[in-house]
N, C-alpha and C. Protein backbone atom coordinates (compact mmCIF):
# COMPACT_ATOMS: atom_id res chain seq x y z
N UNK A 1 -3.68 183.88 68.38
CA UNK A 1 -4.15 182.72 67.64
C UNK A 1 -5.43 183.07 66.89
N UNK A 2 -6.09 183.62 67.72
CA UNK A 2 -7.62 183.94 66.91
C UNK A 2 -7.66 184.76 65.85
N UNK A 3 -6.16 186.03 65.82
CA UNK A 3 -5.94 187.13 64.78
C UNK A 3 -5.59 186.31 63.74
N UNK A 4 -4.82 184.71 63.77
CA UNK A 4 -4.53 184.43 62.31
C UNK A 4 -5.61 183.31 62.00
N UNK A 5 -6.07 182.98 63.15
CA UNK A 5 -7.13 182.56 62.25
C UNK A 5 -8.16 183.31 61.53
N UNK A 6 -8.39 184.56 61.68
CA UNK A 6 -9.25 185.13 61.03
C UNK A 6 -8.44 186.07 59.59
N UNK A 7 -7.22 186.35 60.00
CA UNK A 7 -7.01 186.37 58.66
C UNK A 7 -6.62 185.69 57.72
N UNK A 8 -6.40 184.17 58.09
CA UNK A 8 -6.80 183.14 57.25
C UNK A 8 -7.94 183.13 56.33
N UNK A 9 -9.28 182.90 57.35
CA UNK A 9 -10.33 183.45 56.42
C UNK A 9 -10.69 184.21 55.75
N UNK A 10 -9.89 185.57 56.07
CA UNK A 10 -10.58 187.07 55.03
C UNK A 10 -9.35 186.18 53.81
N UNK A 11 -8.51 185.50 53.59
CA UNK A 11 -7.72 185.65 52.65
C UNK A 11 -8.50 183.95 51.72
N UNK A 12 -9.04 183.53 52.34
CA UNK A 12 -9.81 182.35 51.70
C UNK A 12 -11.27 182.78 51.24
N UNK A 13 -12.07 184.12 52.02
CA UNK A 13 -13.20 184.30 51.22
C UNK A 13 -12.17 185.45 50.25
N UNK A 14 -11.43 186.10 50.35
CA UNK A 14 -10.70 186.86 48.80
C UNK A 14 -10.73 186.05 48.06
N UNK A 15 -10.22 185.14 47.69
CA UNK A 15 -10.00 184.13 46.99
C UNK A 15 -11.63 182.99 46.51
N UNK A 16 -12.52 183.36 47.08
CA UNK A 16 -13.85 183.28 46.70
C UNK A 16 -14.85 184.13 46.15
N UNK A 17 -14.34 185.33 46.08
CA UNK A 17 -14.73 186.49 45.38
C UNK A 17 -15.43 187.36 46.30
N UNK A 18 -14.63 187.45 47.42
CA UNK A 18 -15.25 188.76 48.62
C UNK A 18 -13.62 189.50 48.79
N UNK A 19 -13.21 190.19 47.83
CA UNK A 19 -12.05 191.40 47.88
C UNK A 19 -12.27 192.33 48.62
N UNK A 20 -12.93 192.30 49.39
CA UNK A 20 -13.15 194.33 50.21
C UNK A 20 -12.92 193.05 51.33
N UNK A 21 -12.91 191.38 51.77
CA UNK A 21 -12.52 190.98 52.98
C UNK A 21 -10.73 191.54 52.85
N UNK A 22 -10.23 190.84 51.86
CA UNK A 22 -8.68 191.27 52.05
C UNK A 22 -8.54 192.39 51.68
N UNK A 23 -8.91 193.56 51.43
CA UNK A 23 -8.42 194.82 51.66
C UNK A 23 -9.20 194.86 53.28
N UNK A 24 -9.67 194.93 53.93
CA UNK A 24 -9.78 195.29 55.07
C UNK A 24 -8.46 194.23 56.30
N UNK A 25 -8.70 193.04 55.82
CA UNK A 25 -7.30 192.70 56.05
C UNK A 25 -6.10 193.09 56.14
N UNK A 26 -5.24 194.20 54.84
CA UNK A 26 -4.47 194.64 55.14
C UNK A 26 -4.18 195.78 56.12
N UNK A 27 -2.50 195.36 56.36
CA UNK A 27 -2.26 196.50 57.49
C UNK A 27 -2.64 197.90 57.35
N UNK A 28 -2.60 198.89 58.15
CA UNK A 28 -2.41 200.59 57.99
C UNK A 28 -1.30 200.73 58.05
N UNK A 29 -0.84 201.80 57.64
CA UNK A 29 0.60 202.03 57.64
C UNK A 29 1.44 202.39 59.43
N UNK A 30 0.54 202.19 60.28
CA UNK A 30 1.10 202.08 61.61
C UNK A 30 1.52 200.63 61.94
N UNK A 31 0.31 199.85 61.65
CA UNK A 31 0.11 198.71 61.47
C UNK A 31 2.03 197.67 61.06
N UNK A 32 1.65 198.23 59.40
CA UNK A 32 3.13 197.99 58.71
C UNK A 32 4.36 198.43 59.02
N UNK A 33 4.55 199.11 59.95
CA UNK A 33 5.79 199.93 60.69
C UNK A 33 5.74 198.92 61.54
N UNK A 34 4.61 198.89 62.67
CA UNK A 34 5.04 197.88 64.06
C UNK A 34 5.08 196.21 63.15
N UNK A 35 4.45 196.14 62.43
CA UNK A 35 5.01 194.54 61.82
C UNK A 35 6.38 194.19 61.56
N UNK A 36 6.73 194.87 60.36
CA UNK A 36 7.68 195.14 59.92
C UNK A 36 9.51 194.98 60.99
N UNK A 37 8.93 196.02 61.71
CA UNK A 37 10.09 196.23 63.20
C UNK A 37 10.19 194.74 63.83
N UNK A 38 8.95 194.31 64.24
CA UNK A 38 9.04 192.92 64.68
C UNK A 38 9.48 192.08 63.68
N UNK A 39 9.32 191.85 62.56
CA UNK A 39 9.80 191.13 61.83
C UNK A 39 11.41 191.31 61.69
N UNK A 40 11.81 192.19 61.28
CA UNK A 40 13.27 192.49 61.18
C UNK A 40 14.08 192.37 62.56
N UNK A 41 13.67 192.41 63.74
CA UNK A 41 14.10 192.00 65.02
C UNK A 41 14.34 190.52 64.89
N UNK A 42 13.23 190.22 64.60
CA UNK A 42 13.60 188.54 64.72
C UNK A 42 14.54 188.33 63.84
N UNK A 43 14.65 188.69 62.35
CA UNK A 43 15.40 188.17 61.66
C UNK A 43 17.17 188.82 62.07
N UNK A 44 17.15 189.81 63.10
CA UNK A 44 18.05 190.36 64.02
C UNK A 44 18.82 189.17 64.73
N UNK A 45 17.40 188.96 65.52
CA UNK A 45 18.08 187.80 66.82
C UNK A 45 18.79 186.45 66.00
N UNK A 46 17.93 185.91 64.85
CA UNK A 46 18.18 184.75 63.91
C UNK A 46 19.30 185.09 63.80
N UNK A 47 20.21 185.64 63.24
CA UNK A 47 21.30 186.07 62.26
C UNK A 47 22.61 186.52 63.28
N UNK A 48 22.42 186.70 64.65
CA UNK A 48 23.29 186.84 66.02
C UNK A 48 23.25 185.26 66.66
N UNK A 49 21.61 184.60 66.66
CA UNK A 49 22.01 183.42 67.45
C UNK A 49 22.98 182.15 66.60
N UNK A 50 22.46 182.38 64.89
CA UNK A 50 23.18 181.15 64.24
C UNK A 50 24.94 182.10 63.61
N UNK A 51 24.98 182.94 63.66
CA UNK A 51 26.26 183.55 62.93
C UNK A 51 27.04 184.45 64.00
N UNK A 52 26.27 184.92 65.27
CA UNK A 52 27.06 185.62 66.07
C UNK A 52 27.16 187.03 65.16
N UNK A 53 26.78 187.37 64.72
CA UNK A 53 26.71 188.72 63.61
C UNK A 53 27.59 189.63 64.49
N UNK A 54 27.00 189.95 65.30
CA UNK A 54 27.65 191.65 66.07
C UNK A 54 29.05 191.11 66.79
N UNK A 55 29.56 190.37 66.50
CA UNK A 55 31.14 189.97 66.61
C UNK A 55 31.62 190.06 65.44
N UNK A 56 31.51 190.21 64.28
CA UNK A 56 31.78 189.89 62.74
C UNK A 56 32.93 191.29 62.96
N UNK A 57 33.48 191.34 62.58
CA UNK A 57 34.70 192.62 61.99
C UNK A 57 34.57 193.42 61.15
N UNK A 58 34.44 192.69 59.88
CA UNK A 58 34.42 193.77 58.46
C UNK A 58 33.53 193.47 57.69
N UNK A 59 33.22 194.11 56.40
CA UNK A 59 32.59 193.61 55.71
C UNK A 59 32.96 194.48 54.51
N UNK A 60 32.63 193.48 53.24
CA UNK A 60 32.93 194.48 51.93
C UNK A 60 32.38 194.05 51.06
N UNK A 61 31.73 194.85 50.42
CA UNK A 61 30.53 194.54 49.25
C UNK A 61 31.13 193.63 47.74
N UNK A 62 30.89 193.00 47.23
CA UNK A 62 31.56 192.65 46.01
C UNK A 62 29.85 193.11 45.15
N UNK A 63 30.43 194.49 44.60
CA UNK A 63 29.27 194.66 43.69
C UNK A 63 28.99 193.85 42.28
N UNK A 64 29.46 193.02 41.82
CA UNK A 64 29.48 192.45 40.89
C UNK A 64 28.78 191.35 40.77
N UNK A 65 28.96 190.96 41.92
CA UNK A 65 27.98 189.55 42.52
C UNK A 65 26.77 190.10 43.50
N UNK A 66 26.29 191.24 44.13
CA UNK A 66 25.33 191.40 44.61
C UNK A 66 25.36 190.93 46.09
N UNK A 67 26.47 190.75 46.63
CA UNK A 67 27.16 190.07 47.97
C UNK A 67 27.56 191.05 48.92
N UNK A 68 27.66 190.94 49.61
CA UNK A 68 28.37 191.16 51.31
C UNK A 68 29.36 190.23 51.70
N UNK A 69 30.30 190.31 52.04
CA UNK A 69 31.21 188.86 52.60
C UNK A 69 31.77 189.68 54.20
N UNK A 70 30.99 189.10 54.85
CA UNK A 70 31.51 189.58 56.65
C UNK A 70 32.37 188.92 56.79
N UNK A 71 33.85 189.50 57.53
CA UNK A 71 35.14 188.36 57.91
C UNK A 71 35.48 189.09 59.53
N UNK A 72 36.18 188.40 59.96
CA UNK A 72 36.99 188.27 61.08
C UNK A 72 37.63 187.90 60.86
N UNK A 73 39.44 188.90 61.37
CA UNK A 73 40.57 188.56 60.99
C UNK A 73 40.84 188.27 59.68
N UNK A 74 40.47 188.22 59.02
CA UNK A 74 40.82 187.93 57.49
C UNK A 74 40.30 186.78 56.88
N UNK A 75 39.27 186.19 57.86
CA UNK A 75 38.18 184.80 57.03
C UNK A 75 37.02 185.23 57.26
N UNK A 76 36.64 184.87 56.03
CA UNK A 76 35.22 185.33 55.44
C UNK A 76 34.21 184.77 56.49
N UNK A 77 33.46 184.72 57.12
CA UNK A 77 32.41 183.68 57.99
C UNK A 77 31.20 183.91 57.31
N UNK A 78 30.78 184.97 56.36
CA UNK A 78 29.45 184.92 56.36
C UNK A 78 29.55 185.84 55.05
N UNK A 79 28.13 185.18 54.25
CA UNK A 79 28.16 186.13 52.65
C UNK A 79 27.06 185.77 52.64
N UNK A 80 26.28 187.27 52.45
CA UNK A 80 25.22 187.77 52.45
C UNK A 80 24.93 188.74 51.01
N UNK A 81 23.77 187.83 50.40
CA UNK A 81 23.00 188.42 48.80
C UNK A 81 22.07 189.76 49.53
N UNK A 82 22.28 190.93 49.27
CA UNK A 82 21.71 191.62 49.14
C UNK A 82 21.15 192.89 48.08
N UNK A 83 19.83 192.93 48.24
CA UNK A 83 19.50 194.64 47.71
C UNK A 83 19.15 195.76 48.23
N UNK A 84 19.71 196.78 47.55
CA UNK A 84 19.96 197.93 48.13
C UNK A 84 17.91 198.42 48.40
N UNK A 85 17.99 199.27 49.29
CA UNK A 85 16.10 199.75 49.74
C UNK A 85 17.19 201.53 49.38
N UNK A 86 17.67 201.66 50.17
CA UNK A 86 17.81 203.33 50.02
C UNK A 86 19.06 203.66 50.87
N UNK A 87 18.69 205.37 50.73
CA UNK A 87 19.94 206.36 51.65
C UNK A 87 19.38 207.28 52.25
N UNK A 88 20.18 207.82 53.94
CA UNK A 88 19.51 208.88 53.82
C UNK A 88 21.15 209.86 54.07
N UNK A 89 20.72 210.93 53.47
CA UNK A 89 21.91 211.95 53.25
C UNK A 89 21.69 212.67 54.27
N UNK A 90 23.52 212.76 55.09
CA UNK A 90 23.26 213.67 56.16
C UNK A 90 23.19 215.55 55.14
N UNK A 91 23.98 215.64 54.10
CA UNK A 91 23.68 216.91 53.62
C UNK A 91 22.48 217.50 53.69
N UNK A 92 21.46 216.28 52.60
CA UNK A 92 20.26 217.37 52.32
C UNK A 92 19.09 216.69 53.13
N UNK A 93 19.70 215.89 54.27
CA UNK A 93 18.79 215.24 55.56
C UNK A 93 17.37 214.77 54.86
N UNK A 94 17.96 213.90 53.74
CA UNK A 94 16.75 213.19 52.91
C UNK A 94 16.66 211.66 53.13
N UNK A 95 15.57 210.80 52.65
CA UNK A 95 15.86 209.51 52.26
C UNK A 95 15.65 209.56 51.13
N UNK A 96 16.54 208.54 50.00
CA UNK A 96 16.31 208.83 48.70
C UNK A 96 15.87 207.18 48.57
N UNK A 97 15.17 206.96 48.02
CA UNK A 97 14.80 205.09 47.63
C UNK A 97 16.02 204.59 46.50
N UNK A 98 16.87 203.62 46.74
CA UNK A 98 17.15 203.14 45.70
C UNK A 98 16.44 203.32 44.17
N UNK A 99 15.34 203.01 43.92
CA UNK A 99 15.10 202.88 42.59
C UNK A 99 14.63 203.96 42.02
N UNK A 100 15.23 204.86 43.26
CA UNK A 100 14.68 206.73 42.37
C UNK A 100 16.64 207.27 42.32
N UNK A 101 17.66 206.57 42.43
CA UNK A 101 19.02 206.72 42.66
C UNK A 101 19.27 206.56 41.14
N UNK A 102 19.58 207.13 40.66
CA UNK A 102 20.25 207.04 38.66
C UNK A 102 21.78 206.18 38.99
N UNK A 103 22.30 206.28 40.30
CA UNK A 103 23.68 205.67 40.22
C UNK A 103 23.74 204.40 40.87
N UNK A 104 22.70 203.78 41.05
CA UNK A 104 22.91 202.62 41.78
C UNK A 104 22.20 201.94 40.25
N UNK A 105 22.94 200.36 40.36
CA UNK A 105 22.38 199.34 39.73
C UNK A 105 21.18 198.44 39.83
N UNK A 106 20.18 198.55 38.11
CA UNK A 106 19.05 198.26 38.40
C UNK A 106 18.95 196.87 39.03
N UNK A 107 19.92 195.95 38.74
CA UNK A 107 19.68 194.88 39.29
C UNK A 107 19.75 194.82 40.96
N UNK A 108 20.26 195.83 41.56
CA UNK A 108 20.24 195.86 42.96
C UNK A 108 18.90 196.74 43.91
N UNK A 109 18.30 197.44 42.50
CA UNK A 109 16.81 197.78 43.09
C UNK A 109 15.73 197.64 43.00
N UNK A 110 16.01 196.06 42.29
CA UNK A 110 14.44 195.42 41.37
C UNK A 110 13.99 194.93 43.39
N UNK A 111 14.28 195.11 44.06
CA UNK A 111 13.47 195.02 45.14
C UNK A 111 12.59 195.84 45.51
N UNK A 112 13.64 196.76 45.41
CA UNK A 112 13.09 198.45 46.58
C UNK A 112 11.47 198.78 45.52
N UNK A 113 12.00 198.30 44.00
CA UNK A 113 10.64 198.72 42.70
C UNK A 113 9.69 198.17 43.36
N UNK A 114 9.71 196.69 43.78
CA UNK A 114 8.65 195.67 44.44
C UNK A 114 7.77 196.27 45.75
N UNK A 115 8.88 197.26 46.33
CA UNK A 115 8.30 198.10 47.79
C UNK A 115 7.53 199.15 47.39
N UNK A 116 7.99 200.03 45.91
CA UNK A 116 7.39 201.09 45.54
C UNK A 116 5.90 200.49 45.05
N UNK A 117 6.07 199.23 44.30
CA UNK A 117 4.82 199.07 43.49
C UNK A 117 4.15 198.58 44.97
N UNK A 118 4.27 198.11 45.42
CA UNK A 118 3.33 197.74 47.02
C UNK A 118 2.23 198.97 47.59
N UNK A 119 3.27 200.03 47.93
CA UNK A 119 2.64 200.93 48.20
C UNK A 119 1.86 201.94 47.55
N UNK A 120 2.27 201.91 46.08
CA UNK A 120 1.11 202.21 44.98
C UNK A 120 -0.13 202.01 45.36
N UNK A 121 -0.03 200.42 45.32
CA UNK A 121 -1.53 199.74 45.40
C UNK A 121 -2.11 200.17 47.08
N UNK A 122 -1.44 200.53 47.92
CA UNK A 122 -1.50 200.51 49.51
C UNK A 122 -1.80 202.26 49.99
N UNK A 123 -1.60 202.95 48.60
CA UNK A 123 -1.66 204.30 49.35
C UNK A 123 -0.32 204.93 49.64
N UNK A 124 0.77 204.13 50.40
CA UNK A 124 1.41 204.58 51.23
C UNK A 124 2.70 205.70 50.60
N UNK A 125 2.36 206.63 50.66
CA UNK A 125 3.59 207.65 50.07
C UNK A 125 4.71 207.97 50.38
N UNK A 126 4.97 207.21 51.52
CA UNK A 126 6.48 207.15 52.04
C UNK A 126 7.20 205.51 51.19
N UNK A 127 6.57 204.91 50.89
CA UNK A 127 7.10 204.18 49.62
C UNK A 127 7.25 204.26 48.19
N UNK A 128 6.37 205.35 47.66
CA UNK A 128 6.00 206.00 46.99
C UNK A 128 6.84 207.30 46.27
N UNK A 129 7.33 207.79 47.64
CA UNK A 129 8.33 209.00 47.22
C UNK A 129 9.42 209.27 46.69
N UNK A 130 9.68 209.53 45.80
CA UNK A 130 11.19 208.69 45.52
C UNK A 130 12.33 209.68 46.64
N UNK A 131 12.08 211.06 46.98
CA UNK A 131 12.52 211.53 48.22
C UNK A 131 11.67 212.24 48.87
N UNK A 132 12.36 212.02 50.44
CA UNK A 132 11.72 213.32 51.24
C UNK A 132 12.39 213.65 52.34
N UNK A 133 12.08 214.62 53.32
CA UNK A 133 13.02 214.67 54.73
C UNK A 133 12.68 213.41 55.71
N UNK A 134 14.08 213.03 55.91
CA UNK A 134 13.93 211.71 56.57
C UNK A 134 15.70 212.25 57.77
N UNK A 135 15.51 211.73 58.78
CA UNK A 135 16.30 211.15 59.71
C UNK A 135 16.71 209.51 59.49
N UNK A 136 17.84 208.98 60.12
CA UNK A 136 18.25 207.85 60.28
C UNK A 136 17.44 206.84 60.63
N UNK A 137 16.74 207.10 61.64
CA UNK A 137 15.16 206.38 62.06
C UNK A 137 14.50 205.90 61.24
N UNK A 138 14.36 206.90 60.13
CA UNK A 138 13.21 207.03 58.97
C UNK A 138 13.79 206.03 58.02
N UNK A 139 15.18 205.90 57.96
CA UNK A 139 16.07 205.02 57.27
C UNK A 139 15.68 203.79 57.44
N UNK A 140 16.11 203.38 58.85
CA UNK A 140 15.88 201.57 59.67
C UNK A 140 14.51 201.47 59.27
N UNK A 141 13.39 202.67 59.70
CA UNK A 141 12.28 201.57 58.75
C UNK A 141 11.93 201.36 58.05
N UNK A 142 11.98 202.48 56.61
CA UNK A 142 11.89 201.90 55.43
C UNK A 142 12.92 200.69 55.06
N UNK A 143 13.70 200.52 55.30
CA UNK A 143 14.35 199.28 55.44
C UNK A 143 14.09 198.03 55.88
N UNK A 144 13.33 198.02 57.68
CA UNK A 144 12.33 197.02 58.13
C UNK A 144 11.52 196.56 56.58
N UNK A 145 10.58 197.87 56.73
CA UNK A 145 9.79 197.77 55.73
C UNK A 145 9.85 196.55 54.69
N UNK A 146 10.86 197.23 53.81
CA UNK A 146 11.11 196.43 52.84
C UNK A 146 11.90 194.84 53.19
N UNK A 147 12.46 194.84 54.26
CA UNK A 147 12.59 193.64 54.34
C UNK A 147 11.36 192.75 54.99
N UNK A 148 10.55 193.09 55.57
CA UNK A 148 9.31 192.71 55.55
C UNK A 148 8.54 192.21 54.64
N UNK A 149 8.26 193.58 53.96
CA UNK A 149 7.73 192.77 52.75
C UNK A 149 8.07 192.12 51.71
N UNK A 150 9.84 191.85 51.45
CA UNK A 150 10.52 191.17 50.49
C UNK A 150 10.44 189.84 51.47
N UNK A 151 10.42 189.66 52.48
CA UNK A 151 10.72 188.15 53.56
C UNK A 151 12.00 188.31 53.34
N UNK A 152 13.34 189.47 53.51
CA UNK A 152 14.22 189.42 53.28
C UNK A 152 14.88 188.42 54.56
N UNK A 153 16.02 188.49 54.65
CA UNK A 153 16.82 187.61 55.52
C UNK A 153 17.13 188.54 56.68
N UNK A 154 17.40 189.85 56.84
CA UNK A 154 17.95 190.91 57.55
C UNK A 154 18.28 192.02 56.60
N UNK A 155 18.72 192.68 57.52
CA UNK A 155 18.95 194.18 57.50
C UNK A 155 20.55 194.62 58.00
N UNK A 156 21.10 195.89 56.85
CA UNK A 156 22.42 196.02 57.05
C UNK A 156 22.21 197.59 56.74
N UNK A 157 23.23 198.49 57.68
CA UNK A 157 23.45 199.71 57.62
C UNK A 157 25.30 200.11 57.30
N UNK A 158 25.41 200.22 56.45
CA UNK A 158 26.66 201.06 56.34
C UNK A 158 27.22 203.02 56.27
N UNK A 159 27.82 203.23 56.27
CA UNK A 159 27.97 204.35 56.45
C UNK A 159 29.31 204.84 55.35
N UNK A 160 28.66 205.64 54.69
CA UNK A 160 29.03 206.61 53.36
C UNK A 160 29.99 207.79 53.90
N UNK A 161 30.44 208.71 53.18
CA UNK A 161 30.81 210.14 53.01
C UNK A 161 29.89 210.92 53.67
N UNK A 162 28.68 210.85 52.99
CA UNK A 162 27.65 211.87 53.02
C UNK A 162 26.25 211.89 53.43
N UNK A 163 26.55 210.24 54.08
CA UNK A 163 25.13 209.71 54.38
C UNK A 163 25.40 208.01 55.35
N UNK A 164 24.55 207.65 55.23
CA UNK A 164 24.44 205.87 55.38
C UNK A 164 23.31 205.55 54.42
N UNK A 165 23.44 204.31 54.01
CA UNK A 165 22.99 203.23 52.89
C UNK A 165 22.21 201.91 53.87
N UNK A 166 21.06 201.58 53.37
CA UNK A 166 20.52 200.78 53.73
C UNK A 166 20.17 199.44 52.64
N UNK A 167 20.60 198.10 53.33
CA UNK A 167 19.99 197.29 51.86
C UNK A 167 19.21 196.27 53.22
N UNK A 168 18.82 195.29 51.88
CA UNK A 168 17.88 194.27 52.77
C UNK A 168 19.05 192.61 52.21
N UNK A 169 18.80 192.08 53.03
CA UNK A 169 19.51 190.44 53.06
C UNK A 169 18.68 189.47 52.29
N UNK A 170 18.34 189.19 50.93
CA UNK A 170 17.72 188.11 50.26
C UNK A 170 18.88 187.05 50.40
N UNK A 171 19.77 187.07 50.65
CA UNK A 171 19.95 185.90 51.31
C UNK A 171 20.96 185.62 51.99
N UNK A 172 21.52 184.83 53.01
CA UNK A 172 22.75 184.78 54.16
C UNK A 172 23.08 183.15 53.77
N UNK A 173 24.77 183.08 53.72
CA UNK A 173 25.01 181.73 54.31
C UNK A 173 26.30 182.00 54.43
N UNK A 174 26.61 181.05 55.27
CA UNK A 174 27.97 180.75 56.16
C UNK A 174 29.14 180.81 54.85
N UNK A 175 30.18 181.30 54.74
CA UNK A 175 31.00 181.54 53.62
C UNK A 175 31.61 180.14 53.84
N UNK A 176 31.80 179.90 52.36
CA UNK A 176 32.33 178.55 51.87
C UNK A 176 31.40 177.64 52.07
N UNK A 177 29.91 177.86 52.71
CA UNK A 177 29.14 176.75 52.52
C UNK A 177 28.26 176.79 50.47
N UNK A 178 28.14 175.82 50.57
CA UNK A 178 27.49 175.99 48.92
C UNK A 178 26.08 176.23 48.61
């Protein structure tokens, strides 16, 4: 309780013209890893307690619409707006960021840009990079990550040829609801 009340205040004297309060405010990049994880957990548990998620069956992207549609048995239960954050390739055991990918669509990485320009301003060069050597691990959290800092809805892992693909959930609802 006392941690948000005080960064309440560093973000109300920012906003009074003391900026070195909210840069000391922000996280470190250890900081933004353990946030991040917690954040995407919850939005874990959310998305199992109202949809039952990890019972879901299939799922298949409709790239055209920017969707996910999860079914069981052959009805849709759940369609999920997402954008793509990245990959990591089991070949060249990299993560590549979406918006450093020439083959993915810009409209599906005007997020991951939002994560890159973040960490511009933040230092952080693992947002920054458009690749580097990464494990699967390294995958889920730049992914946290970015769904963290997008306030995405959740987090989805699929699995490629040559790799797995990570996007973030801007938005979930029950299929056929409007």
């Amino acid at each position: 309780m006392f941690e948000h009340i005080m960064k309440r205040r560093a973000v109300l004297l920012a906003a009074l013209g003391a900026p070195w309060i909210a840069a000391a405010s922000e996280p470190s990049w250890a900081e933004l890893l353990r946030i991040s994880s917690d954040y995407t957990g919850d939005c874990e548990r959310d998305l199992e307690s109202r949809y039952r998620f990890s019972e879901i069956e299939r799922w298949d992207r409709v790239a055209d619409t920017g969707e996910i549609v999860f079914s069981t048995a052959g009805r849709p239960i759940l369609i999920a707006a997402y954008q793509y954050a990245g990959s990591v390739s089991k070949v060249s055991e990299t993560w590549l960021w979406s918006w450093a990918n020439d083959s993915m669509e810009a409209s599906l990485t005007r997020a991951a840009r939002q994560v890159r320009d973040y960490g511009r301003r933040r230092g952080f060069a693992r947002l920054t990079q458009r690749q580097w050597k990464a494990t699967e691990d390294d995958g889920w959290d730049m992914v946290a990550v970015a769904n963290y800092l997008l306030k995405g809805k959740g987090v989805y892992r699929f699995p490629g040829q040559f790799g797995v693909g990570f996007v973030v959930f801007t938005g979930v609802k029950k299929a056929g609801a409007a």
